[in-house]
Protein backbone atom coordinates (compact mmCIF):
# COMPACT_ATOMS: atom_id res chain seq x y z
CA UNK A 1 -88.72 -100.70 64.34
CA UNK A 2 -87.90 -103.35 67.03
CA UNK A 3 -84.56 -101.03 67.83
CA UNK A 4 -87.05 -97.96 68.52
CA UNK A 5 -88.83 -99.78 70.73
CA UNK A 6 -85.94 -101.10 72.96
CA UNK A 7 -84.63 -97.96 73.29
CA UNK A 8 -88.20 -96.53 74.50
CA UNK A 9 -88.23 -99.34 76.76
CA UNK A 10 -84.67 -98.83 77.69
CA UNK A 11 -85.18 -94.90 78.29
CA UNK A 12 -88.56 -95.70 80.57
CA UNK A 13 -86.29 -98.61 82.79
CA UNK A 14 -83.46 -95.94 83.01
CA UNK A 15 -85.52 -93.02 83.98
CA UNK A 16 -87.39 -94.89 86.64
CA UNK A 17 -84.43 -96.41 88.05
CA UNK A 18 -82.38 -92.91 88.47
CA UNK A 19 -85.55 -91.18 89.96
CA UNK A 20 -85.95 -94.00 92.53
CA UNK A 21 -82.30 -94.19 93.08
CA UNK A 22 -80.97 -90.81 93.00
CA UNK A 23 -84.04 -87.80 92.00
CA UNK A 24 -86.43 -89.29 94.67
CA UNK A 25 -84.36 -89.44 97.83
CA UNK A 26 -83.06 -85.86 96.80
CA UNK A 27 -86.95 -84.41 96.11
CA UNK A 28 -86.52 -82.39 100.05
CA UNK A 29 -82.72 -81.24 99.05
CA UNK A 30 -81.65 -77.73 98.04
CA UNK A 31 -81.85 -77.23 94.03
CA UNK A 32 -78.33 -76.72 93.96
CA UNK A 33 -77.65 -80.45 94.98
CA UNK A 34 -80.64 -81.99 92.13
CA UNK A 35 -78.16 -80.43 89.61
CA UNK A 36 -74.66 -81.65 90.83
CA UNK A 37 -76.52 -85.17 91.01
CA UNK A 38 -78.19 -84.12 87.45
CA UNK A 39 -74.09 -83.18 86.81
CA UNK A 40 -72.78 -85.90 88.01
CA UNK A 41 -74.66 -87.88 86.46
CA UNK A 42 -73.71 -86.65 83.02
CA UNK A 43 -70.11 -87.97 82.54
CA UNK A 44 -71.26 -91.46 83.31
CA UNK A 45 -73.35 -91.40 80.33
CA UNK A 46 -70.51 -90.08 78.02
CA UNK A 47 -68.30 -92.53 79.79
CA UNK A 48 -70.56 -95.53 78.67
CA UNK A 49 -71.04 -94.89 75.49
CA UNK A 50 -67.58 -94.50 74.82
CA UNK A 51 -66.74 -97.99 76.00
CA UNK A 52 -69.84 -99.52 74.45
CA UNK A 53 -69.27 -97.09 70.71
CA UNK A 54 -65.71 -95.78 70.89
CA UNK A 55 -64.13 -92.44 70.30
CA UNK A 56 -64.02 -92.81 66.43
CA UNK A 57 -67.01 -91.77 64.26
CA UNK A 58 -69.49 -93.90 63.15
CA UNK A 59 -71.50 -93.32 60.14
CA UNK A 60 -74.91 -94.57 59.58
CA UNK A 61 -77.03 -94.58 56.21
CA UNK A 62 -80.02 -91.46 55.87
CA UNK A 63 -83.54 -92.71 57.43
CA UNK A 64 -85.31 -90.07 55.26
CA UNK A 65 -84.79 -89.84 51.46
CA UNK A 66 -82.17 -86.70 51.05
CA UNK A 67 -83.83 -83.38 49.07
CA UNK A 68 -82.80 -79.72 49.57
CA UNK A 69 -84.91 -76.89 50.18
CA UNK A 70 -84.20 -73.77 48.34
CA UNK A 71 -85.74 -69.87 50.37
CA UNK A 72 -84.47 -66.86 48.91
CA UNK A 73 -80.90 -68.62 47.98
CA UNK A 74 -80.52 -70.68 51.17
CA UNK A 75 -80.76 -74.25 51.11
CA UNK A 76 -81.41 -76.61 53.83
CA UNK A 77 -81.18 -80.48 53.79
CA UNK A 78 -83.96 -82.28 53.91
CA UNK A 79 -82.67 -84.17 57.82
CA UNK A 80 -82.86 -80.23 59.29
CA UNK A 81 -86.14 -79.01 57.93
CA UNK A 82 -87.91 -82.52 59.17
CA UNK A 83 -85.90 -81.94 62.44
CA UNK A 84 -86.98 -78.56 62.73
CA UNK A 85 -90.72 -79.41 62.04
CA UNK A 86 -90.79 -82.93 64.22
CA UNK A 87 -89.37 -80.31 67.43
CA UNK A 88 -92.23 -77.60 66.86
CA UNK A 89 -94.84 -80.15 66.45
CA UNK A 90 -93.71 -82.24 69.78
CA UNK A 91 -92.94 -78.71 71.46
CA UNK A 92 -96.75 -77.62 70.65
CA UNK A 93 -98.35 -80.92 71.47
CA UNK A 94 -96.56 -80.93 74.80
CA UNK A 95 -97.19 -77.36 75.77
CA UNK A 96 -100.58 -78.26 75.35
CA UNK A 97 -101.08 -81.52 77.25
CA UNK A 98 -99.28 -80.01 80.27
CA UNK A 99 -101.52 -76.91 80.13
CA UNK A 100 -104.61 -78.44 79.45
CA UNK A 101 -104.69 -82.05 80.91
CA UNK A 102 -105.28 -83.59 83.90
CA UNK A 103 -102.02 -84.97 83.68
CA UNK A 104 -100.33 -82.23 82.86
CA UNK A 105 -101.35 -80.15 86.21
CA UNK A 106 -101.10 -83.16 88.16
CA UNK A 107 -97.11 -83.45 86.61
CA UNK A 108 -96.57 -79.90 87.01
CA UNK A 109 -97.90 -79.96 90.44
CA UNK A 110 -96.18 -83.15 91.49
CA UNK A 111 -92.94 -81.51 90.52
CA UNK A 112 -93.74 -78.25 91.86
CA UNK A 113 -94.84 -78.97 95.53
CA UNK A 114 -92.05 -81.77 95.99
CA UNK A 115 -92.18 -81.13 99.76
CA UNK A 116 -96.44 -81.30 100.18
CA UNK A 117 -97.91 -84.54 100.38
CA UNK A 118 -99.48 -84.82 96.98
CA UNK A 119 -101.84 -87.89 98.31
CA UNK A 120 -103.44 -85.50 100.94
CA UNK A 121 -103.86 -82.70 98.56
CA UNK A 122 -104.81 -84.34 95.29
CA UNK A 123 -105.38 -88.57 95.98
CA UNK A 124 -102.04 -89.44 94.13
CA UNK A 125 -99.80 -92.03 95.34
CA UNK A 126 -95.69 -92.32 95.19
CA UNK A 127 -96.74 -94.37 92.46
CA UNK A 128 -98.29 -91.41 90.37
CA UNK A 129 -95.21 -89.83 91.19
CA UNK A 130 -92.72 -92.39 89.91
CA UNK A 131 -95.15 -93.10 86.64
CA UNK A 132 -95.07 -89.23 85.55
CA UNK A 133 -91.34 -89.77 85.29
């Protein structure tokens, strides 16, 4: 449990840092140069955790107790189907908070009109800006 939550934490620290130090001074810059940065950014990544993991593969034990499930001759493991159900769930739960929340428009928006002051239009702050990330 303690590992999930350092690696939220670690996720949140990382995200804010690389939109203050690399997304945010690029929010006025063609689209084209938000993915080379988003590109660029990419091999670093792989680069780290191949000095911190290695190139060989590492095995770890099954979180979820193993069962098959059997449809008209297929079978699935047990991992996929609870995959496949945890990314509908989390796609339908997000779909609806950004359609249907305040913080949802105020995201979309935020991310939308990078070049409008969203303070003026809406009472947000940089702050709002750097938190939705």
């Amino acid at each position: 449990m303690l590992s999930l939550v350092l690696a939220l934490v670690y996720a949140a620290v990382l995200g804010v840092v690389l939109y203050g130090a690399v997304y945010h001074p690029l929010r006025s810059a063609p689209a084209l140069a938000r993915v080379g940065a988003s590109a660029g950014l990419l091999p670093a990544f792989q680069a780290v955790a191949v000095i911190d993991f290695g190139t060989a593969t590492q095995s770890t034990r099954p979180i979820l107790h193993q069962w098959h499930l059997t449809v008209a001759g297929l079978v699935a493991p047990s991992d996929g189907v609870v995959l496949a159900v945890v990314t509908v769930v989390l796609a339908a739960v997000l779909a609806v908070v950004y359609r249907w929340t305040r913080f949802g428009l105020m995201t979309t928006a935020l991310t939308t009109w990078a070049d409008v002051s969203m303070e003026e239009v809406s009472g947000l702050t940089p702050r709002d800006h750097t938190e939705s990330w």
